[in-house]
PDB file of N, CA and C in Angstrom:
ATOM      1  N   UNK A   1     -36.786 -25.258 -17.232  1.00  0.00           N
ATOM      2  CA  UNK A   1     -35.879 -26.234 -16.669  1.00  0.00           C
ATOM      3  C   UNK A   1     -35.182 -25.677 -15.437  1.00  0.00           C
ATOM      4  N   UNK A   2     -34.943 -24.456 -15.533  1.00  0.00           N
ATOM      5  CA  UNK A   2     -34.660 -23.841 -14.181  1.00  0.00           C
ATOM      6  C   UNK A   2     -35.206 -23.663 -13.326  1.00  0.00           C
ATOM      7  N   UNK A   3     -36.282 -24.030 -13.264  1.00  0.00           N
ATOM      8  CA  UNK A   3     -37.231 -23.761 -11.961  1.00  0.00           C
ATOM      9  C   UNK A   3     -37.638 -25.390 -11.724  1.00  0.00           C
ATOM     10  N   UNK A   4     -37.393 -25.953 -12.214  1.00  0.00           N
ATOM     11  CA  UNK A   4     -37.432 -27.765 -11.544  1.00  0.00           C
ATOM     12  C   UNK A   4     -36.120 -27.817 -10.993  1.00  0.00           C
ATOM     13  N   UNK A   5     -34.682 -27.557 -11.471  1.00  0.00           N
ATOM     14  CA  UNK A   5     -33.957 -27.390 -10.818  1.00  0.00           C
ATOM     15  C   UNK A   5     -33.431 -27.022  -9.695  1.00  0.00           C
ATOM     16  N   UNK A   6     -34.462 -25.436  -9.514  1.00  0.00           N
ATOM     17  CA  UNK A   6     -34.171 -25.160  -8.158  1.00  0.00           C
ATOM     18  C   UNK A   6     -35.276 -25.278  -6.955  1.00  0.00           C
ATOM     19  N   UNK A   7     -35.856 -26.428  -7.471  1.00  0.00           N
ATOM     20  CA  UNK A   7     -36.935 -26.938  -6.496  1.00  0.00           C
ATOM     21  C   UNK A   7     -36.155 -27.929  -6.442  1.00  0.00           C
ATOM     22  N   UNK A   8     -35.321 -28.531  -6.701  1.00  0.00           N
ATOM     23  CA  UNK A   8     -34.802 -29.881  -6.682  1.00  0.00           C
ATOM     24  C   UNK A   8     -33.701 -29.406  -5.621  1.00  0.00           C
ATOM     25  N   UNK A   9     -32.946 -28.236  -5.934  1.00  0.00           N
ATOM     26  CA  UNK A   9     -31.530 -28.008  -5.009  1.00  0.00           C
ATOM     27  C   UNK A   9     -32.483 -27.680  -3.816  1.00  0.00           C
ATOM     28  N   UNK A  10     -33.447 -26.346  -4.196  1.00  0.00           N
ATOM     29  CA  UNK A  10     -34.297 -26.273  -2.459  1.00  0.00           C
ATOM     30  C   UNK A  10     -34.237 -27.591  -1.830  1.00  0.00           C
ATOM     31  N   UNK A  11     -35.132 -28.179  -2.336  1.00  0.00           N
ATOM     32  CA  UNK A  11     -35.369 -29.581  -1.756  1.00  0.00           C
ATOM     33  C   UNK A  11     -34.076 -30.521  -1.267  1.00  0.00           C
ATOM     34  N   UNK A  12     -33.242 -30.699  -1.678  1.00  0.00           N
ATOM     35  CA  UNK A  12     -32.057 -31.175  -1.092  1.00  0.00           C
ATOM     36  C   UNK A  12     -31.599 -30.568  -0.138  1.00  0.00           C
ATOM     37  N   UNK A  13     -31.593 -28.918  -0.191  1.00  0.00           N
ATOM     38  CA  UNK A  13     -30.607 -28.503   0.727  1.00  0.00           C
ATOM     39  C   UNK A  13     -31.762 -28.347   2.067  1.00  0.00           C
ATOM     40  N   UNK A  14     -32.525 -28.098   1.825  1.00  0.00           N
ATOM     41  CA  UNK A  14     -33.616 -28.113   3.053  1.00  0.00           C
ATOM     42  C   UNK A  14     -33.812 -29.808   3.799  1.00  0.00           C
ATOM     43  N   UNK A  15     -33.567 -30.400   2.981  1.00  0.00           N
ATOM     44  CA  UNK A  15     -33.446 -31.728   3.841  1.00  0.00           C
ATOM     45  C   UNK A  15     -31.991 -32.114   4.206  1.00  0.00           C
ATOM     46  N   UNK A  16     -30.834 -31.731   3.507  1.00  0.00           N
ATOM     47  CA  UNK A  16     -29.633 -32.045   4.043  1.00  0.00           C
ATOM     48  C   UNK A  16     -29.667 -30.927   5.444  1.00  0.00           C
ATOM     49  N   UNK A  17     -30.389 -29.233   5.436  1.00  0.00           N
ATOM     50  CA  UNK A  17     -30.542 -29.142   6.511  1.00  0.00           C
ATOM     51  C   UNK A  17     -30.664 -29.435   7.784  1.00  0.00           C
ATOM     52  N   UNK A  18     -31.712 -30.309   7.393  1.00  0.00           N
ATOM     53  CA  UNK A  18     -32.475 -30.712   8.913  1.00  0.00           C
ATOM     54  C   UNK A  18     -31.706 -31.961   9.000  1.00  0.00           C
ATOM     55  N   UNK A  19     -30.992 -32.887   8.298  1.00  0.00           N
ATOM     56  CA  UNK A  19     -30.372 -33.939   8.993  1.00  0.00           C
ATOM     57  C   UNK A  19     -29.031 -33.527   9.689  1.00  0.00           C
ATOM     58  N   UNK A  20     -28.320 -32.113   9.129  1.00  0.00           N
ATOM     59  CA  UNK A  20     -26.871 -31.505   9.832  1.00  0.00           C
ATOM     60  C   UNK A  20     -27.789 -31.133  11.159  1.00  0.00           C
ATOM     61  N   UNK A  21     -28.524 -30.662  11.068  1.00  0.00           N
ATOM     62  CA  UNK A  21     -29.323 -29.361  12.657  1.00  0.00           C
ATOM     63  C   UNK A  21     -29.914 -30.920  13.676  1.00  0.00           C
ATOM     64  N   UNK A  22     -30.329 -31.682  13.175  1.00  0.00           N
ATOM     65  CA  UNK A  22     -30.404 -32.985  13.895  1.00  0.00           C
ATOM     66  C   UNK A  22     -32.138 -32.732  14.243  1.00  0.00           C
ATOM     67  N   UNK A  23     -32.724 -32.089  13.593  1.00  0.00           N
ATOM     68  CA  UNK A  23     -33.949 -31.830  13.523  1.00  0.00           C
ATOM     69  C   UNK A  23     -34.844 -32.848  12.940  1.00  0.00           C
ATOM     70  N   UNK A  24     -36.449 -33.267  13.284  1.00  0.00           N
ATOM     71  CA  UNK A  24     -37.516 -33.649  12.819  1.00  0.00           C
ATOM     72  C   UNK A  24     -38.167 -33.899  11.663  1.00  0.00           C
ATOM     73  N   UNK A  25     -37.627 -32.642  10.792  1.00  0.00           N
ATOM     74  CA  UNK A  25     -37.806 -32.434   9.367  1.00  0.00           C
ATOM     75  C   UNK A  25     -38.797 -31.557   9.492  1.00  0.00           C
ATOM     76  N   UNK A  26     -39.764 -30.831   7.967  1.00  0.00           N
ATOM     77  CA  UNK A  26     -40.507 -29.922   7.610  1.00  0.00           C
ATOM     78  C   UNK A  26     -41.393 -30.355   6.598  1.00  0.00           C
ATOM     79  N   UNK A  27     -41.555 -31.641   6.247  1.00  0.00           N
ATOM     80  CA  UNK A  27     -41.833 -31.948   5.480  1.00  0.00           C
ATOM     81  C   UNK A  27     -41.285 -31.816   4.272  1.00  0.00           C
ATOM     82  N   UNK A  28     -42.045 -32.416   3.081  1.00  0.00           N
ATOM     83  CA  UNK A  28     -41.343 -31.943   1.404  1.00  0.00           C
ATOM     84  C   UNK A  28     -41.343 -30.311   1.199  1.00  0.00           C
ATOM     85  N   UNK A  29     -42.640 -30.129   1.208  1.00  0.00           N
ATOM     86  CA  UNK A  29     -42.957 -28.628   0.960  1.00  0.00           C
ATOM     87  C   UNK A  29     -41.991 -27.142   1.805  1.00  0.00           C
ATOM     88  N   UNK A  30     -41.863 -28.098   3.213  1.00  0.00           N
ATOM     89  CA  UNK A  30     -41.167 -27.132   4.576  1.00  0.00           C
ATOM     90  C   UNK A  30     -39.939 -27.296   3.557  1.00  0.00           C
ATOM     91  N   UNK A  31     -39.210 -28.640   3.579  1.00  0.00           N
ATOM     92  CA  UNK A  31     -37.753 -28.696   3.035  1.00  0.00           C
ATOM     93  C   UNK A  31     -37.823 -27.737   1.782  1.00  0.00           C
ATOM     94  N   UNK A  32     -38.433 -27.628   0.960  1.00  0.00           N
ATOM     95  CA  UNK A  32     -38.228 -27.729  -0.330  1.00  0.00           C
ATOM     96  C   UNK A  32     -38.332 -25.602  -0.340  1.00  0.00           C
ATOM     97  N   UNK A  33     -39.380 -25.184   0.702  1.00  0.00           N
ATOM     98  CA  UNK A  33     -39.234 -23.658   1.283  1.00  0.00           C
ATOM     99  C   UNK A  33     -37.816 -23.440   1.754  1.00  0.00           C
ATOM    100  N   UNK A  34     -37.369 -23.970   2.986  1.00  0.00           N
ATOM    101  CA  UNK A  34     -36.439 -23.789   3.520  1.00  0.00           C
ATOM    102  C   UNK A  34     -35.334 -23.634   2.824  1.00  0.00           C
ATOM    103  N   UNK A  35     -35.136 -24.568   1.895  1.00  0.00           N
ATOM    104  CA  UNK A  35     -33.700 -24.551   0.708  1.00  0.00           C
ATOM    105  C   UNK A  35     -33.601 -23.193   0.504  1.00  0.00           C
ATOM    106  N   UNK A  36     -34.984 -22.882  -0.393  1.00  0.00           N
ATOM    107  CA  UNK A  36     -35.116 -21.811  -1.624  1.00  0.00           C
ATOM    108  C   UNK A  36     -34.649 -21.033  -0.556  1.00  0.00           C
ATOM    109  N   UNK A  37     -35.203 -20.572   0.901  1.00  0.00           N
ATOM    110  CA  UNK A  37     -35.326 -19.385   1.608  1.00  0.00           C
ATOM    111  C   UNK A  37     -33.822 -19.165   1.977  1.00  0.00           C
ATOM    112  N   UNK A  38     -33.077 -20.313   2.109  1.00  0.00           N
ATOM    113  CA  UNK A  38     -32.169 -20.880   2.359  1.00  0.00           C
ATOM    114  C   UNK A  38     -30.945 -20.627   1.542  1.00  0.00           C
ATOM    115  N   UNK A  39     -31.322 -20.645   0.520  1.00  0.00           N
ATOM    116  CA  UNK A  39     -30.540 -20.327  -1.101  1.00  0.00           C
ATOM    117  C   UNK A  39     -30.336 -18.809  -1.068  1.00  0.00           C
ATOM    118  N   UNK A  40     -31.120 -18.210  -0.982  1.00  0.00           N
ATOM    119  CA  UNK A  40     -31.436 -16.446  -0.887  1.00  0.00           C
ATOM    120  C   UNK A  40     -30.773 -15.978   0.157  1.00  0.00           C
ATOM    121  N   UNK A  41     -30.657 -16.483   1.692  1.00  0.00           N
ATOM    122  CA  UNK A  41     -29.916 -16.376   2.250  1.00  0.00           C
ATOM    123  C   UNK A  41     -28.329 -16.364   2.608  1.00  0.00           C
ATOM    124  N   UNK A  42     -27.948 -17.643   2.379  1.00  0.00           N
ATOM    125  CA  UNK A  42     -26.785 -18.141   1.719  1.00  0.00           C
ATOM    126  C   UNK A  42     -25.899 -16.999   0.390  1.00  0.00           C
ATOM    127  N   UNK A  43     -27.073 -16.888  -0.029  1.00  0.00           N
ATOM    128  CA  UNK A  43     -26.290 -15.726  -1.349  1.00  0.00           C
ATOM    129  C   UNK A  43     -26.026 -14.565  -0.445  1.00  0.00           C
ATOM    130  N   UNK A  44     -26.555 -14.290   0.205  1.00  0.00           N
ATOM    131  CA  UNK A  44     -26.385 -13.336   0.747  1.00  0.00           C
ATOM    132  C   UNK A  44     -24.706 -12.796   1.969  1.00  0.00           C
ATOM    133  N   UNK A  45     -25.075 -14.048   2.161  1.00  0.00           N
ATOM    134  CA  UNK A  45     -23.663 -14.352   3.038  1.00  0.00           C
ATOM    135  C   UNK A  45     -22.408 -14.360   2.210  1.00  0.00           C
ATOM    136  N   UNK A  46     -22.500 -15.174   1.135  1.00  0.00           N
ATOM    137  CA  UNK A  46     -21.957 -15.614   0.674  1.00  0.00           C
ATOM    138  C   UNK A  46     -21.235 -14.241  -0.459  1.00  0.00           C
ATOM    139  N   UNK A  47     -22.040 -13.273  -0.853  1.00  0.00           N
ATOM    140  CA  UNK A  47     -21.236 -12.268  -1.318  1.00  0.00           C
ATOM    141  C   UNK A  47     -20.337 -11.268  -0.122  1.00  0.00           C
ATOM    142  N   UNK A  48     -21.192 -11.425   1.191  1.00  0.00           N
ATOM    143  CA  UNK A  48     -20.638 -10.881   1.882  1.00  0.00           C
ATOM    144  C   UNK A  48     -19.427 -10.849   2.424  1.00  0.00           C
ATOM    145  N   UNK A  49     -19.382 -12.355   1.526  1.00  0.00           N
ATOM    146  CA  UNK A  49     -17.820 -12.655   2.669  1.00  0.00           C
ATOM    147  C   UNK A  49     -17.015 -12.852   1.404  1.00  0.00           C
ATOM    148  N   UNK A  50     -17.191 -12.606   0.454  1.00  0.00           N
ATOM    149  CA  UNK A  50     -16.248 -12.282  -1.264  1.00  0.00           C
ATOM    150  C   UNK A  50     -16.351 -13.993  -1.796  1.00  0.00           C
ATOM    151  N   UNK A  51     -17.258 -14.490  -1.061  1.00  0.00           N
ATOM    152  CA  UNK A  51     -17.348 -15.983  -1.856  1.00  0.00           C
ATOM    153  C   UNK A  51     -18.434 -15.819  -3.007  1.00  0.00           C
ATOM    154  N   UNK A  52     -18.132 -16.958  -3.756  1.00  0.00           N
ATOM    155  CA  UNK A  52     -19.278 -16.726  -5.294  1.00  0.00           C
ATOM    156  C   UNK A  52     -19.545 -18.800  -5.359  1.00  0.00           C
ATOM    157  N   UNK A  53     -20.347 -18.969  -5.674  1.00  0.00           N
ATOM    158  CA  UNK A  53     -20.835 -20.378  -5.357  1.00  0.00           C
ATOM    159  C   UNK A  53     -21.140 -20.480  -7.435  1.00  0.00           C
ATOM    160  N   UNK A  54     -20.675 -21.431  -7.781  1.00  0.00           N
ATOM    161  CA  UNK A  54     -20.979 -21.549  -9.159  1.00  0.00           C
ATOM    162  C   UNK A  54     -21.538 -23.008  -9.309  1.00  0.00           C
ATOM    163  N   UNK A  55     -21.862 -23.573 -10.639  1.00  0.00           N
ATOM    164  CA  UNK A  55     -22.815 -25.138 -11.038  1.00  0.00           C
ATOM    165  C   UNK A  55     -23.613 -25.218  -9.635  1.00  0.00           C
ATOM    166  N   UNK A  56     -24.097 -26.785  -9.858  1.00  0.00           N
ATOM    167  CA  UNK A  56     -25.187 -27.314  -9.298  1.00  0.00           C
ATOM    168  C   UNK A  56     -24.554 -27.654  -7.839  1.00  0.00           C
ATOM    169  N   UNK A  57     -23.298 -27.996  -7.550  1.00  0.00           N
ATOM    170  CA  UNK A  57     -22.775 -28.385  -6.628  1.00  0.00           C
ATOM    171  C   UNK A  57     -22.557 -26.989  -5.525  1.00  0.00           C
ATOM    172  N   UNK A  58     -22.193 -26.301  -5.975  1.00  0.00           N
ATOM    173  CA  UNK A  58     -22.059 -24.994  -5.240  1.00  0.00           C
ATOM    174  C   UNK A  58     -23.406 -24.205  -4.601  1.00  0.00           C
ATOM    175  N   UNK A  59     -24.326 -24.148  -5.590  1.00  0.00           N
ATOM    176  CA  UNK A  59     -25.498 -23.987  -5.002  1.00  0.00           C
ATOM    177  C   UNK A  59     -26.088 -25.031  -4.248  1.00  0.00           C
ATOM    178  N   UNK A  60     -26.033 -26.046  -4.231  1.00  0.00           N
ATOM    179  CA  UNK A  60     -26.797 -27.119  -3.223  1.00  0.00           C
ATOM    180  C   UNK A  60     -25.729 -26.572  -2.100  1.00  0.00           C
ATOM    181  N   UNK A  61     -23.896 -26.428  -1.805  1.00  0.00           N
ATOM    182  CA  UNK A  61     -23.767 -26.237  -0.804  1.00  0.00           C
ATOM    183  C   UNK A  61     -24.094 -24.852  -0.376  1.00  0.00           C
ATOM    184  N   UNK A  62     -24.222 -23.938  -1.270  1.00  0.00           N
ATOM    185  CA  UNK A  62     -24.440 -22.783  -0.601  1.00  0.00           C
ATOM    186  C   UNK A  62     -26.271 -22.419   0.271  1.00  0.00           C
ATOM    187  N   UNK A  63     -27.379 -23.055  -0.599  1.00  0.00           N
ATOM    188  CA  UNK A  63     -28.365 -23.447  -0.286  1.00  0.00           C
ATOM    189  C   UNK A  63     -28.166 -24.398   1.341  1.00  0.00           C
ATOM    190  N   UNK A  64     -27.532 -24.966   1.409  1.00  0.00           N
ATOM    191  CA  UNK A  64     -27.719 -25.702   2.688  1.00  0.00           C
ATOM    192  C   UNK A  64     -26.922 -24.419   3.493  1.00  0.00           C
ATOM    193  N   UNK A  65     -26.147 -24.379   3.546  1.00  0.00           N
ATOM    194  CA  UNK A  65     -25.501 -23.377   4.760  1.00  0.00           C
ATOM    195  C   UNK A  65     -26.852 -21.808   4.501  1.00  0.00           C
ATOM    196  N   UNK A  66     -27.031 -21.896   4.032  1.00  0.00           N
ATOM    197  CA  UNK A  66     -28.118 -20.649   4.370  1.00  0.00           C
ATOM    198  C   UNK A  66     -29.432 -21.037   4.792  1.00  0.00           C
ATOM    199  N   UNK A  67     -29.991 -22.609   4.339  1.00  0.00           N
ATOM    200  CA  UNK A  67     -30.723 -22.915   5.171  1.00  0.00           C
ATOM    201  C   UNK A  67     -30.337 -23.834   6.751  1.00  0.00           C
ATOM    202  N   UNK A  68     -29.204 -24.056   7.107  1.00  0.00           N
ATOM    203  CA  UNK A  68     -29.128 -24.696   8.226  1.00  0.00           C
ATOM    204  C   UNK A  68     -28.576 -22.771   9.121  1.00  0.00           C
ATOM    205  N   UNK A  69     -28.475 -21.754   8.621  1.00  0.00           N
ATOM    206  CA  UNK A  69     -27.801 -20.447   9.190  1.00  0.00           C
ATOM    207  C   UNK A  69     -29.922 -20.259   9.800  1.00  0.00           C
ATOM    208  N   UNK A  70     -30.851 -20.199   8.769  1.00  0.00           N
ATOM    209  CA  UNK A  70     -32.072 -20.450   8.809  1.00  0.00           C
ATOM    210  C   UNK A  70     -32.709 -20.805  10.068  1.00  0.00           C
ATOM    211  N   UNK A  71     -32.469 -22.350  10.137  1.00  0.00           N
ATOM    212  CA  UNK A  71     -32.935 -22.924  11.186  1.00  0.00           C
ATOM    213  C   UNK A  71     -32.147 -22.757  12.350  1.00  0.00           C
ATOM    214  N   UNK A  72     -31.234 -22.096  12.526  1.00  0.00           N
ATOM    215  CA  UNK A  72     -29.980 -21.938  13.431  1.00  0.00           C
ATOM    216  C   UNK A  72     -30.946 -20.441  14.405  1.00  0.00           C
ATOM    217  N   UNK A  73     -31.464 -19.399  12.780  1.00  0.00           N
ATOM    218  CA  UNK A  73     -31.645 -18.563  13.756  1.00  0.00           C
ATOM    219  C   UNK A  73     -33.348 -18.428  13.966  1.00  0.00           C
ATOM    220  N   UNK A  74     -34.145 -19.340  13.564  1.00  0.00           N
ATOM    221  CA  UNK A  74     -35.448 -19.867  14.057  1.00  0.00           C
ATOM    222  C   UNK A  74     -35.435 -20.014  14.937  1.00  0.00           C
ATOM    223  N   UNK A  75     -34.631 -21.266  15.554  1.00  0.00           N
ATOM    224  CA  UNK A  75     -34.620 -22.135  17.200  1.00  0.00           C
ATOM    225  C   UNK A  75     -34.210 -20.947  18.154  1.00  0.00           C
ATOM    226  N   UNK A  76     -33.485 -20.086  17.201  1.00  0.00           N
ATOM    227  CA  UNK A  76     -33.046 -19.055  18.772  1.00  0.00           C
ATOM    228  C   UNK A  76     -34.160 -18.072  19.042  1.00  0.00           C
ATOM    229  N   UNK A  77     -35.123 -17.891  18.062  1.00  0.00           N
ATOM    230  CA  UNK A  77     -35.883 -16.640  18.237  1.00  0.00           C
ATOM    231  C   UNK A  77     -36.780 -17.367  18.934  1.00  0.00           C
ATOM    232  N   UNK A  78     -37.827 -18.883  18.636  1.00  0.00           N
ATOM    233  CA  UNK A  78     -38.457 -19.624  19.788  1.00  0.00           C
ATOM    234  C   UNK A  78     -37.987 -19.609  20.866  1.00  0.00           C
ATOM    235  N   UNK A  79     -37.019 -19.698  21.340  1.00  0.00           N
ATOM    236  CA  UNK A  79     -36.374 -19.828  22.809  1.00  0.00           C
ATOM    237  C   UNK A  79     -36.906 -18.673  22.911  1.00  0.00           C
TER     238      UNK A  79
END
């Protein structure tokens, strides 16, 4: 059950991504990468800075800010 779950938060937060970044989208599969990659990221920040993200709500926001930090630093490395 935990792993439908966090294909479900990937998937949200990878598409609430791309509608904050004002982006095209990635498809299901792109969104649904991006979250997870997104999620891992986010944790990462997120201890860094003494924050702790708890339930389903916290991880979908912490998942999006690590995937829109993601696509933030994609677009800069294309340039």
């Amino acid at each position: 059950m935990g792993l439908i779950l966090g294909l479900i938060i990937g998937g949200l937060a990878g598409w609430l991504a791309g509608q904050l970044m004002k982006g095209r989208g990635f498809g299901v599969l792109g969104n649904v990468l991006l979250g997870l990659v997104g999620g891992f990221l986010g944790s990462i920040v997120f201890r860094l800075v003494g924050l702790a993200a708890t339930g389903i709500i916290g991880s979908l926001i912490m998942s999006t800010l690590g995937a829109v930090l993601l696509i933030y630093l994609v677009r800069k490395i294309k340039r």
